[in-house]
PDB file of N, CA and C in Angstrom:
ATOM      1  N   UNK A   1       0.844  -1.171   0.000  1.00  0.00           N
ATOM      2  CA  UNK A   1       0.000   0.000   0.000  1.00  0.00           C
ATOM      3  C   UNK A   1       0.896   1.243   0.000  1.00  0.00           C
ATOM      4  N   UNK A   2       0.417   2.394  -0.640  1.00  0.00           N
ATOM      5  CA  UNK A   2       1.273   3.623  -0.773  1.00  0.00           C
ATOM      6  C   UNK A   2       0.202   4.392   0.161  1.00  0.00           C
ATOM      7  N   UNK A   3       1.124   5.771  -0.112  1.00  0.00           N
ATOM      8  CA  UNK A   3       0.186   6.601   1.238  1.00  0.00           C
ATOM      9  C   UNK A   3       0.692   7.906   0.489  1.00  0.00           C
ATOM     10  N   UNK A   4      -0.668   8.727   0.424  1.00  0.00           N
ATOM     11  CA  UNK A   4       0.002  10.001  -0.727  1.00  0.00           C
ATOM     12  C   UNK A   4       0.730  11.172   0.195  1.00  0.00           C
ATOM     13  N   UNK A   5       1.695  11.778  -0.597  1.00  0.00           N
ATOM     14  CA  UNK A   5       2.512  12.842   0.250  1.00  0.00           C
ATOM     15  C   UNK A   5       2.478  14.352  -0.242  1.00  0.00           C
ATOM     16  N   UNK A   6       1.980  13.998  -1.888  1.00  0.00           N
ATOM     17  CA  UNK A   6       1.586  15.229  -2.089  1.00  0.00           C
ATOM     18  C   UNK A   6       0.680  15.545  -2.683  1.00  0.00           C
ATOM     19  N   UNK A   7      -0.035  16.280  -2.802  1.00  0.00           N
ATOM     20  CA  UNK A   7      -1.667  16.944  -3.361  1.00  0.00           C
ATOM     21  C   UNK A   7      -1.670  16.205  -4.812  1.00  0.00           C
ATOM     22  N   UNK A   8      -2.553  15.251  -5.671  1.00  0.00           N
ATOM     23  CA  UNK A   8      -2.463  15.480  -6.550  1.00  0.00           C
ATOM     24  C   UNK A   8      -3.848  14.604  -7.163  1.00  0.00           C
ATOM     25  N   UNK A   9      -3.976  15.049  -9.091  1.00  0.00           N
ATOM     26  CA  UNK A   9      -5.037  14.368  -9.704  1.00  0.00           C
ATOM     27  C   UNK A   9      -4.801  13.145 -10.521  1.00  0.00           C
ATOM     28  N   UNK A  10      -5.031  12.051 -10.204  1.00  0.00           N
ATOM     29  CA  UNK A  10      -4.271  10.952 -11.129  1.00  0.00           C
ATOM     30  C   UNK A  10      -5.403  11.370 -12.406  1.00  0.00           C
ATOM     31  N   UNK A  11      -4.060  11.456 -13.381  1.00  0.00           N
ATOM     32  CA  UNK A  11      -4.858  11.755 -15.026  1.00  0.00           C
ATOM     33  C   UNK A  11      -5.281  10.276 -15.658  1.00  0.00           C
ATOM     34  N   UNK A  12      -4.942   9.435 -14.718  1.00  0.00           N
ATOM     35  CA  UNK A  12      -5.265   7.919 -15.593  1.00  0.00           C
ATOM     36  C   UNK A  12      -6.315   7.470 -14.705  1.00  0.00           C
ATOM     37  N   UNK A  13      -6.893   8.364 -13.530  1.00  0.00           N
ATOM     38  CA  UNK A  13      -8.090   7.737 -13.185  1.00  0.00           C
ATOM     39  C   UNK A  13      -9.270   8.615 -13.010  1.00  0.00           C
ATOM     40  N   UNK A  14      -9.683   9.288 -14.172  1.00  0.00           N
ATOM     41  CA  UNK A  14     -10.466  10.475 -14.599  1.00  0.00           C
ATOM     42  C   UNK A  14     -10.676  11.709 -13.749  1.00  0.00           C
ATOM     43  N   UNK A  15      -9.411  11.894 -13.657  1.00  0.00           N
ATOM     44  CA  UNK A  15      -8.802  13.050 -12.390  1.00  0.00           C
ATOM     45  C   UNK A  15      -9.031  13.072 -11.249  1.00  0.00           C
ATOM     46  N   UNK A  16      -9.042  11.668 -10.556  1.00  0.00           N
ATOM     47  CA  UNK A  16      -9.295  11.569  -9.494  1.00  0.00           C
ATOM     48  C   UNK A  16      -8.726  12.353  -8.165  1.00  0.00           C
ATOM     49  N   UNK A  17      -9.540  12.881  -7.532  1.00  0.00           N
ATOM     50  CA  UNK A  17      -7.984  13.982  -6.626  1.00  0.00           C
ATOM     51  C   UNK A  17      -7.360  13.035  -5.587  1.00  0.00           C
ATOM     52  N   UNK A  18      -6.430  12.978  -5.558  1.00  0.00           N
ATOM     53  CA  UNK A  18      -6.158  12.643  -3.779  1.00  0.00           C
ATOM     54  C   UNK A  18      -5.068  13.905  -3.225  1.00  0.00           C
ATOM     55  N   UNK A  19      -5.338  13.462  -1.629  1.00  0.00           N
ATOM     56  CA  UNK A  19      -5.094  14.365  -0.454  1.00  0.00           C
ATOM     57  C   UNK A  19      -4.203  13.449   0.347  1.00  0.00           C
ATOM     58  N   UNK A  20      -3.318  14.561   0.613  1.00  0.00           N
ATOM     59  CA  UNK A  20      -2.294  14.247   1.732  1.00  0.00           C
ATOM     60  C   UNK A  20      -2.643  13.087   2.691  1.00  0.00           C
ATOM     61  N   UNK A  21      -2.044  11.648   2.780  1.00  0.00           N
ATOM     62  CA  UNK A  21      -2.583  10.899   3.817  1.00  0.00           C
ATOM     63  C   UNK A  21      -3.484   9.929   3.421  1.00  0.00           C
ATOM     64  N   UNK A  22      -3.817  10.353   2.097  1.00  0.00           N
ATOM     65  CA  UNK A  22      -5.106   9.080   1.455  1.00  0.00           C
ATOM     66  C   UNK A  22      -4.005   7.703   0.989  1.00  0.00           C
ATOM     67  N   UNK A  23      -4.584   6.518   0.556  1.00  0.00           N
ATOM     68  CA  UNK A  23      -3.964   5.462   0.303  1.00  0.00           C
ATOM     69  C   UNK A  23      -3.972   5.663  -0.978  1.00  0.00           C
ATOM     70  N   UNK A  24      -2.896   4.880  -1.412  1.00  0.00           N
ATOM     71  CA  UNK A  24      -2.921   4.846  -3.233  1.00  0.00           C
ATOM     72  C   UNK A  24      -2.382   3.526  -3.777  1.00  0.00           C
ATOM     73  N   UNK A  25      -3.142   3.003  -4.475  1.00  0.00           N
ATOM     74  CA  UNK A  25      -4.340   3.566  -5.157  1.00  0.00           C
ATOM     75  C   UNK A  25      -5.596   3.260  -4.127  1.00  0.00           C
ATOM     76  N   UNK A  26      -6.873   4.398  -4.727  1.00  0.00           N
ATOM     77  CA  UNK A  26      -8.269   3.884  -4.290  1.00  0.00           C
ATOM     78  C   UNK A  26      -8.501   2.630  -4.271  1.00  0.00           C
ATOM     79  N   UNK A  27      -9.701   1.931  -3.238  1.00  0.00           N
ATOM     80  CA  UNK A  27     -10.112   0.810  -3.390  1.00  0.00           C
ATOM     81  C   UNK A  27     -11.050   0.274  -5.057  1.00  0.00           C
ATOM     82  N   UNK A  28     -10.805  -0.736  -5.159  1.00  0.00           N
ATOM     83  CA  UNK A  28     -11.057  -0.851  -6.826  1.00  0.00           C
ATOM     84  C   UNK A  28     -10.417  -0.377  -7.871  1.00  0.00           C
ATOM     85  N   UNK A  29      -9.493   0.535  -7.636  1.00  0.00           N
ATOM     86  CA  UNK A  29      -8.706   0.538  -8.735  1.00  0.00           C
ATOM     87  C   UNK A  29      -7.065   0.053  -8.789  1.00  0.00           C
ATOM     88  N   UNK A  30      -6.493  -0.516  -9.989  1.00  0.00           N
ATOM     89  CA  UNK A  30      -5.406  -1.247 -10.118  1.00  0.00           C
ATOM     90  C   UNK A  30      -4.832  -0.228 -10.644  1.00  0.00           C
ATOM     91  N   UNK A  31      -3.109  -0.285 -10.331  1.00  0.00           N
ATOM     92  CA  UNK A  31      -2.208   0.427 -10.792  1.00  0.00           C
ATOM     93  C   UNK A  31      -1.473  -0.136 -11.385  1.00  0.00           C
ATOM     94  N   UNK A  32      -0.437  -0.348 -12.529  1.00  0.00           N
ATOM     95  CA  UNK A  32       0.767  -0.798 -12.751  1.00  0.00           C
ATOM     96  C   UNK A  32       2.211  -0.543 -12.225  1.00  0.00           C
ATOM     97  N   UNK A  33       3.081  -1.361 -12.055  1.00  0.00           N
ATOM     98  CA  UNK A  33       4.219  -0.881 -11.390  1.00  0.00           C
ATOM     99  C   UNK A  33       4.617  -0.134 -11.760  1.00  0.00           C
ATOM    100  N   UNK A  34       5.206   0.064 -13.211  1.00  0.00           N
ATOM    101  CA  UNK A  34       5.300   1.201 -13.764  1.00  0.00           C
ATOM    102  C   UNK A  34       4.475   2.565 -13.240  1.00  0.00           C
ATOM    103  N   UNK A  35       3.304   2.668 -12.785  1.00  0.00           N
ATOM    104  CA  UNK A  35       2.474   3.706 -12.313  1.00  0.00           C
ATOM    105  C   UNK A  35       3.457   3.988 -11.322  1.00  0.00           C
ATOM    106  N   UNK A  36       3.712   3.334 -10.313  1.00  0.00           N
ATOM    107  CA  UNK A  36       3.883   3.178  -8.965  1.00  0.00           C
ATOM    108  C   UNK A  36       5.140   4.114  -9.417  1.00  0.00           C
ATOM    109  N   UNK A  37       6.060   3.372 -10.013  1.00  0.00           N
ATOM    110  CA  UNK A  37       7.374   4.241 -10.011  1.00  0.00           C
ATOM    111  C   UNK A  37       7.200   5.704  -9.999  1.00  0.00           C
ATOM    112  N   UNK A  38       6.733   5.837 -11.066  1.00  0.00           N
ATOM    113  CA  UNK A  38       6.196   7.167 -11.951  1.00  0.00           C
ATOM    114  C   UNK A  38       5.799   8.121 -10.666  1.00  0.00           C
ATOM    115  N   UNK A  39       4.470   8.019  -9.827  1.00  0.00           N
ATOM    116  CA  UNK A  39       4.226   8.592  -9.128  1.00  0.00           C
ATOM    117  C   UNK A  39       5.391   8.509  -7.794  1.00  0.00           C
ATOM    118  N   UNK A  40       6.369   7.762  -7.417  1.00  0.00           N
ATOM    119  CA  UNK A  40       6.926   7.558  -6.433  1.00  0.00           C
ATOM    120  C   UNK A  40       8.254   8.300  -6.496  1.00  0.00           C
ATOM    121  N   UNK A  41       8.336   8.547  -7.927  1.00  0.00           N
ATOM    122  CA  UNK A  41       9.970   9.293  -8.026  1.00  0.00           C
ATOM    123  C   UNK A  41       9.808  10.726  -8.521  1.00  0.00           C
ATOM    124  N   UNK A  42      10.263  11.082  -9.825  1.00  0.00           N
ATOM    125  CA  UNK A  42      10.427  12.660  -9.713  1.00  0.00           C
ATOM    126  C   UNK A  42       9.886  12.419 -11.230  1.00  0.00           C
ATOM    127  N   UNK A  43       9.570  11.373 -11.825  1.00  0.00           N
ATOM    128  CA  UNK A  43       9.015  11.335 -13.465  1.00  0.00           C
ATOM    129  C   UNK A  43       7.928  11.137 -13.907  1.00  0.00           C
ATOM    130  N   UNK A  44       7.206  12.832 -13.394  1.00  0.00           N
ATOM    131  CA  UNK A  44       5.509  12.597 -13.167  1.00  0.00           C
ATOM    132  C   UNK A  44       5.220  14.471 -13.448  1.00  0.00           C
ATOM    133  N   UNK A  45       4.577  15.095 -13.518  1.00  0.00           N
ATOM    134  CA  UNK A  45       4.146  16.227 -14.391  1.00  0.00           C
ATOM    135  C   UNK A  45       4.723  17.006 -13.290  1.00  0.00           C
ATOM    136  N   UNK A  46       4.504  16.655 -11.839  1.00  0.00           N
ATOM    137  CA  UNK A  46       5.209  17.609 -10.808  1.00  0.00           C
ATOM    138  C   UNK A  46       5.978  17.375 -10.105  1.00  0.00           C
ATOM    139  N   UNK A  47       6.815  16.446 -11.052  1.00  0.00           N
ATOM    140  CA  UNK A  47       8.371  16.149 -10.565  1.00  0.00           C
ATOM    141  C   UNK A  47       8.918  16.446  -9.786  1.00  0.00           C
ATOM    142  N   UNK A  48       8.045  15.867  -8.550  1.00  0.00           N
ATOM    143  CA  UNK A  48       8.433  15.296  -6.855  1.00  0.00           C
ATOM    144  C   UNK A  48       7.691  14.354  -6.869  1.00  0.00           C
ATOM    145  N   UNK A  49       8.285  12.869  -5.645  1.00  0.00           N
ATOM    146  CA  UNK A  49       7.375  12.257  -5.472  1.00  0.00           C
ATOM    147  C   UNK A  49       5.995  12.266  -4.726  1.00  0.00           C
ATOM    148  N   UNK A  50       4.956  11.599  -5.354  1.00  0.00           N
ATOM    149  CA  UNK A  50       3.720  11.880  -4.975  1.00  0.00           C
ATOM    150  C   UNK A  50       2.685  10.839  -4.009  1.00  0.00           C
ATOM    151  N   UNK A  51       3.833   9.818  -4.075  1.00  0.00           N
ATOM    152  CA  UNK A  51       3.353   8.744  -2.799  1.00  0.00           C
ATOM    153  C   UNK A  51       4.569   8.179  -2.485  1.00  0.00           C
ATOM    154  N   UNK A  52       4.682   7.570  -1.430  1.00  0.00           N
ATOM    155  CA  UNK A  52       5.254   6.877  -0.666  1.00  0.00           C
ATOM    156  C   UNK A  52       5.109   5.030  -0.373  1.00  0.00           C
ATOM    157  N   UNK A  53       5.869   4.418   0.106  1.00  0.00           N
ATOM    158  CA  UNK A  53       5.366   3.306   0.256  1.00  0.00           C
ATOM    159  C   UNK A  53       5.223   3.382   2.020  1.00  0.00           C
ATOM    160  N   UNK A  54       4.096   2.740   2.052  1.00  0.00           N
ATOM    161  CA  UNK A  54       3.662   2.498   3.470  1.00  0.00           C
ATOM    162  C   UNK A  54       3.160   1.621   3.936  1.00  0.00           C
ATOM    163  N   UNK A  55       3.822   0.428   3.619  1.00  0.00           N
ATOM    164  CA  UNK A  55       4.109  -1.257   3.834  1.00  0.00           C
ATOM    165  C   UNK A  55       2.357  -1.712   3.613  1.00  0.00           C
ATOM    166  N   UNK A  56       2.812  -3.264   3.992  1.00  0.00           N
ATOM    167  CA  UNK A  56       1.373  -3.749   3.422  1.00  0.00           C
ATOM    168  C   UNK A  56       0.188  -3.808   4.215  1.00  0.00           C
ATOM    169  N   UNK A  57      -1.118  -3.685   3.453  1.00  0.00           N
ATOM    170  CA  UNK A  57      -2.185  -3.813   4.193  1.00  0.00           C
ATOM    171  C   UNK A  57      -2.363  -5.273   4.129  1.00  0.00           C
ATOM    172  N   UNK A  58      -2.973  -5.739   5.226  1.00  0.00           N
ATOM    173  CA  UNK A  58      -3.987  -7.056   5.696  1.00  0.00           C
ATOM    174  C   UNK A  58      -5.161  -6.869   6.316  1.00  0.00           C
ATOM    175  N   UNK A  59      -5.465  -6.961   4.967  1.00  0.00           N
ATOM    176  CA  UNK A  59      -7.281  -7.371   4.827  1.00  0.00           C
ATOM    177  C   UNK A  59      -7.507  -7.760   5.997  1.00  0.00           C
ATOM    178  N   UNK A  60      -7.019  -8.875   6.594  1.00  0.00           N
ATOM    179  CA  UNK A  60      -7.496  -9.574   7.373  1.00  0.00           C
ATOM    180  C   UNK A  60      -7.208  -9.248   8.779  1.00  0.00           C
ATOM    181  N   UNK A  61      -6.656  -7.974   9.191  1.00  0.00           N
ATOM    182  CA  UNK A  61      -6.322  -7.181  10.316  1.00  0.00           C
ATOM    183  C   UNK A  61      -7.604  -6.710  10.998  1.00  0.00           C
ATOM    184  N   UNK A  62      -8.063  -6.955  12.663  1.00  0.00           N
ATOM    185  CA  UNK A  62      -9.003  -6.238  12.985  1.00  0.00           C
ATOM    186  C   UNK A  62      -8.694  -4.795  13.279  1.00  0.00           C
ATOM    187  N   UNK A  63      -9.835  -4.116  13.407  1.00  0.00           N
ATOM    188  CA  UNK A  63      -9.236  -2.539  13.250  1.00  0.00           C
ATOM    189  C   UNK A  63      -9.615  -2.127  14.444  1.00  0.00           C
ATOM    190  N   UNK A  64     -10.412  -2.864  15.716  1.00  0.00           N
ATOM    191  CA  UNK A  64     -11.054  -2.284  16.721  1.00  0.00           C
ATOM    192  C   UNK A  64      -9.931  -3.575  17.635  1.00  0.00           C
ATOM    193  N   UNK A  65      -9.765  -3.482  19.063  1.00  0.00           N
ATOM    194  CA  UNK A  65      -9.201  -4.794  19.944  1.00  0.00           C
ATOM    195  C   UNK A  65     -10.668  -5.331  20.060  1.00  0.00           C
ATOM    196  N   UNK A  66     -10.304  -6.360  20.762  1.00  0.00           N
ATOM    197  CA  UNK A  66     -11.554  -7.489  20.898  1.00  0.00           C
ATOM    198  C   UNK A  66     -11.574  -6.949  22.280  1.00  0.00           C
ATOM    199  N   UNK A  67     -12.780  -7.288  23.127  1.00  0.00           N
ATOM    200  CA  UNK A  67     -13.496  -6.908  24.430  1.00  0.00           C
ATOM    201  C   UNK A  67     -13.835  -8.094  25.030  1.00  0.00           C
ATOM    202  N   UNK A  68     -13.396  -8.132  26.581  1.00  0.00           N
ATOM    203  CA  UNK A  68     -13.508  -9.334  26.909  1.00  0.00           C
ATOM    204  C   UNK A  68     -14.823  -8.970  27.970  1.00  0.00           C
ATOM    205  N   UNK A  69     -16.032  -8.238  27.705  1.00  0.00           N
ATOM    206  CA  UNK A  69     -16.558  -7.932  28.192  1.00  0.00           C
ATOM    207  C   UNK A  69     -18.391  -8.337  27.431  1.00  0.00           C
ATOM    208  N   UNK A  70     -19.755  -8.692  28.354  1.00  0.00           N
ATOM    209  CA  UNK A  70     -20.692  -9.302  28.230  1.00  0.00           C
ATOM    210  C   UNK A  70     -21.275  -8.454  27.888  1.00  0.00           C
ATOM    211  N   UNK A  71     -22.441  -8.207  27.587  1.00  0.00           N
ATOM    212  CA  UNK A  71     -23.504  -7.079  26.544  1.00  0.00           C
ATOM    213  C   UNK A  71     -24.163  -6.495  28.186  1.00  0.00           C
ATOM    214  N   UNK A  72     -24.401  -7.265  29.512  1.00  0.00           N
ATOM    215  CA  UNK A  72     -24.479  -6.486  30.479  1.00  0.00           C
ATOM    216  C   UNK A  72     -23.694  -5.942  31.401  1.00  0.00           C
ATOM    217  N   UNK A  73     -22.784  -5.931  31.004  1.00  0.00           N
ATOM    218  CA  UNK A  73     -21.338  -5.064  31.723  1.00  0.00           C
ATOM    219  C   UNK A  73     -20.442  -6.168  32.400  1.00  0.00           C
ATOM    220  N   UNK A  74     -20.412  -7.167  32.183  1.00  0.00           N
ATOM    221  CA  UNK A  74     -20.116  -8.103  33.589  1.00  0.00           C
ATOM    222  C   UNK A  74     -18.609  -8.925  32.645  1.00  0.00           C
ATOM    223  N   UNK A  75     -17.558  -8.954  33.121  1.00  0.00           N
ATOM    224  CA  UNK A  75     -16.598  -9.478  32.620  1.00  0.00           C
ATOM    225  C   UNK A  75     -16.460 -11.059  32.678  1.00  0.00           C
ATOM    226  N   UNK A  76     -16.046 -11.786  31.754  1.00  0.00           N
ATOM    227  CA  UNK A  76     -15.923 -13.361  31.730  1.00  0.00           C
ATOM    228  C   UNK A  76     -16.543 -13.806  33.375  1.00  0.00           C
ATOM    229  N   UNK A  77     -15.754 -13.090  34.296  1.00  0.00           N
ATOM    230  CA  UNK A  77     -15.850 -14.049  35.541  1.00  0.00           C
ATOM    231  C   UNK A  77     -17.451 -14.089  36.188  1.00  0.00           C
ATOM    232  N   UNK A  78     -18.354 -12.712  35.285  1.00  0.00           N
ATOM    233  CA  UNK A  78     -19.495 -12.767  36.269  1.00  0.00           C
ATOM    234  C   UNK A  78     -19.424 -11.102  36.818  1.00  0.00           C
ATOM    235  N   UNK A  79     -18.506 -10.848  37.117  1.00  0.00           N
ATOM    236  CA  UNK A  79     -18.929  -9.744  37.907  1.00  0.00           C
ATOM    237  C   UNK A  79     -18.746  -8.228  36.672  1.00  0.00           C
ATOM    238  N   UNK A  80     -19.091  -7.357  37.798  1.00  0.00           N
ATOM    239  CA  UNK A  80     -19.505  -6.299  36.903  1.00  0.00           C
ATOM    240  C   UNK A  80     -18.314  -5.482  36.979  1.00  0.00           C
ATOM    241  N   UNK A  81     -17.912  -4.670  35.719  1.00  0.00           N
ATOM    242  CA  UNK A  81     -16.901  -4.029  35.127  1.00  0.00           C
ATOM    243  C   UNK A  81     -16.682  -2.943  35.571  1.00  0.00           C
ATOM    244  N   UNK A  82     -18.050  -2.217  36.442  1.00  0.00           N
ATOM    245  CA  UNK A  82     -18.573  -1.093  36.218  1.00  0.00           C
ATOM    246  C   UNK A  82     -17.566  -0.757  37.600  1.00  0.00           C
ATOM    247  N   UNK A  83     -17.666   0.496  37.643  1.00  0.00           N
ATOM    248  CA  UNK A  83     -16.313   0.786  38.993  1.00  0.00           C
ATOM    249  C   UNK A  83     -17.482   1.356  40.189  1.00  0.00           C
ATOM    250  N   UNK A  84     -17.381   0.600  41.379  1.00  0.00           N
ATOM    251  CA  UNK A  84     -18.185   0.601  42.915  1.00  0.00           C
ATOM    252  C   UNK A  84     -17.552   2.173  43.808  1.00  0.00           C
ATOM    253  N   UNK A  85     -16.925   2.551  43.212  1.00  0.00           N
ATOM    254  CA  UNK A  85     -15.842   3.384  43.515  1.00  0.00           C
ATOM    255  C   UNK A  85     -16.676   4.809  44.043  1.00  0.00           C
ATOM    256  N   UNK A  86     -17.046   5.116  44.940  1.00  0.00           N
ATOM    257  CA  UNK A  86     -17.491   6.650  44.945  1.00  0.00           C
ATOM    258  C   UNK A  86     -17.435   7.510  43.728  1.00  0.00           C
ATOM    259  N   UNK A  87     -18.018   8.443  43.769  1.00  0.00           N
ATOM    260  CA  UNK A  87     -17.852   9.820  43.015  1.00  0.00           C
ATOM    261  C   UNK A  87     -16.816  11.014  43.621  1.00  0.00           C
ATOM    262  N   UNK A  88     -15.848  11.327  43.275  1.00  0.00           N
ATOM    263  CA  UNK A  88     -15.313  12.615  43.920  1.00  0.00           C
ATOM    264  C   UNK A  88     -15.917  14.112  43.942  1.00  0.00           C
ATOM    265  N   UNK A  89     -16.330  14.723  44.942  1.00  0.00           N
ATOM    266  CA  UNK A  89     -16.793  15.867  44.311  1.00  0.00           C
ATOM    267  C   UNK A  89     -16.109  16.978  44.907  1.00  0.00           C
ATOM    268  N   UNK A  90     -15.942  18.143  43.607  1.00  0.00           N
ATOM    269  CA  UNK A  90     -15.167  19.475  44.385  1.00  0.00           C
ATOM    270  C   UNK A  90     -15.528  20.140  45.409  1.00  0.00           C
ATOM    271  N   UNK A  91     -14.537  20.417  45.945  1.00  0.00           N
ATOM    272  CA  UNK A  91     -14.993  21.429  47.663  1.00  0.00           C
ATOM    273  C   UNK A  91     -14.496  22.750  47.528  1.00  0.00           C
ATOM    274  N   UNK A  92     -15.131  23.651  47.641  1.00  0.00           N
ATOM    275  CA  UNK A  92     -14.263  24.626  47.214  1.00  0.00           C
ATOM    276  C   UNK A  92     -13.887  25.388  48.899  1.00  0.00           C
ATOM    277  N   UNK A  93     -12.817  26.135  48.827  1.00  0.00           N
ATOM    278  CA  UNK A  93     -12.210  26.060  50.362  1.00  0.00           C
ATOM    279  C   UNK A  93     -11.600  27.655  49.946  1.00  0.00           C
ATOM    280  N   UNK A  94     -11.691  28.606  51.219  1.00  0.00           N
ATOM    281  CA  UNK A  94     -10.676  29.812  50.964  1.00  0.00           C
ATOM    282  C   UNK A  94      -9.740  29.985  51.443  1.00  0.00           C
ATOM    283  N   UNK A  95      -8.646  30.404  50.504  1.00  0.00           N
ATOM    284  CA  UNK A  95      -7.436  30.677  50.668  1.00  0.00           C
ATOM    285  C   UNK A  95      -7.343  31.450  52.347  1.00  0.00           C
ATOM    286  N   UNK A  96      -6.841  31.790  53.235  1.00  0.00           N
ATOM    287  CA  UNK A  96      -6.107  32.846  54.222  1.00  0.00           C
ATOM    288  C   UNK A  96      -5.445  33.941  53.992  1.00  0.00           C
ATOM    289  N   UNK A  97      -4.331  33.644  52.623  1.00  0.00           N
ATOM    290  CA  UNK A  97      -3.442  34.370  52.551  1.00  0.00           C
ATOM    291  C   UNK A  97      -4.058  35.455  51.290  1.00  0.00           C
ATOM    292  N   UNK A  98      -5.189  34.999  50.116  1.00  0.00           N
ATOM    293  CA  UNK A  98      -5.136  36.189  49.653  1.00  0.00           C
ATOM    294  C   UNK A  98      -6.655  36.010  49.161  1.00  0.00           C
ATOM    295  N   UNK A  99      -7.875  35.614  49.868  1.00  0.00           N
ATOM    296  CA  UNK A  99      -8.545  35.590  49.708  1.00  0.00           C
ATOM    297  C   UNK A  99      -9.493  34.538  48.322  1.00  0.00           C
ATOM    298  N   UNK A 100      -8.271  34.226  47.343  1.00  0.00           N
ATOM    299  CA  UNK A 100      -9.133  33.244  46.915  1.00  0.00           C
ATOM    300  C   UNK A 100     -10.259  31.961  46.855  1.00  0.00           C
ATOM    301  N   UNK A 101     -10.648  31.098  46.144  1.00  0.00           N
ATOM    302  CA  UNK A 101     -11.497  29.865  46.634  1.00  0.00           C
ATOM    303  C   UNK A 101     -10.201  29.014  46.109  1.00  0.00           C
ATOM    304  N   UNK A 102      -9.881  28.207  47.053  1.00  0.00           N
ATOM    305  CA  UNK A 102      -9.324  27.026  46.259  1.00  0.00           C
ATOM    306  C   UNK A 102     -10.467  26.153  45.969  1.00  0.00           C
ATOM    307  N   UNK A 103     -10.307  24.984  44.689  1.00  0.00           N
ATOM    308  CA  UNK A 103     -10.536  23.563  44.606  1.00  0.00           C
ATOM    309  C   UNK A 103      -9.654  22.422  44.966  1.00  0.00           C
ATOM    310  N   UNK A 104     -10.355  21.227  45.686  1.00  0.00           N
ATOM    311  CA  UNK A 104     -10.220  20.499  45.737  1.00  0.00           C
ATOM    312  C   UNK A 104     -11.668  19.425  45.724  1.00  0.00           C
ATOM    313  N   UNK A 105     -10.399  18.040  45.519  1.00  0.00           N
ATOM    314  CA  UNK A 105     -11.496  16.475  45.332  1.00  0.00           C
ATOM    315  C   UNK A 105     -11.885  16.216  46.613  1.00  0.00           C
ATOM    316  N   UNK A 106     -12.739  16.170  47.311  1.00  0.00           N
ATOM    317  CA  UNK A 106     -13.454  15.067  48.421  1.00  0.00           C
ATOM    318  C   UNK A 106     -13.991  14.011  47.902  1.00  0.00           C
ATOM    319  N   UNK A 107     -13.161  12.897  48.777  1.00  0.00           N
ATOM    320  CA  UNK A 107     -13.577  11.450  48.909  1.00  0.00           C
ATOM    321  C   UNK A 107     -14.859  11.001  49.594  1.00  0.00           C
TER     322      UNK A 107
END
């Protein structure tokens, strides 16, 4: 997979634009190596390169981690995920020395 680096319209795919950061080529369309060069070196209408290589994709890569967690909150063992933990809430307190409010967390 390539990864584009600079602004441009491929004229062989009915001026398709791509943007900084897009993959190249689009999904569904085939390139030739020859393409690849062309756009990758300096022998292309704006003679700089215009993609990069940015190693391979696998299809078969998940894109999210897996969750080891139940549709009602409760992890493999049964119990619940959810945190028993109090709420902290701010206290606000005045300074002595120059009259401000401080904040702070109470447990």
């Amino acid at each position: 997979m390539y990864r584009v680096v600079k602004f441009f319209t491929d004229l062989q795919d009915g001026d398709h634009p791509y943007h900084v950061g897009e993959a190249f080529p689009r999904d569904g369309v085939e390139v030739t190596e020859e393409r690849i060069k062309e756009l990758s070196g300096r022998e292309n209408r704006q003679g700089v390169p215009l993609i990069e290589y940015a190693g391979e994709q696998d299809s078969e890569q998940e894109t999210e981690s897996p969750v080891d967690e139940c549709e009602n909150g409760a992890d493999e063992s049964g119990d619940s995920t959810e945190s028993t933990e109090p709420e902290k809430k701010p206290v606000e307190k005045k300074s002595s020395k120059n009259g401000r409010k401080k904040v702070s967390e109470k447990e």
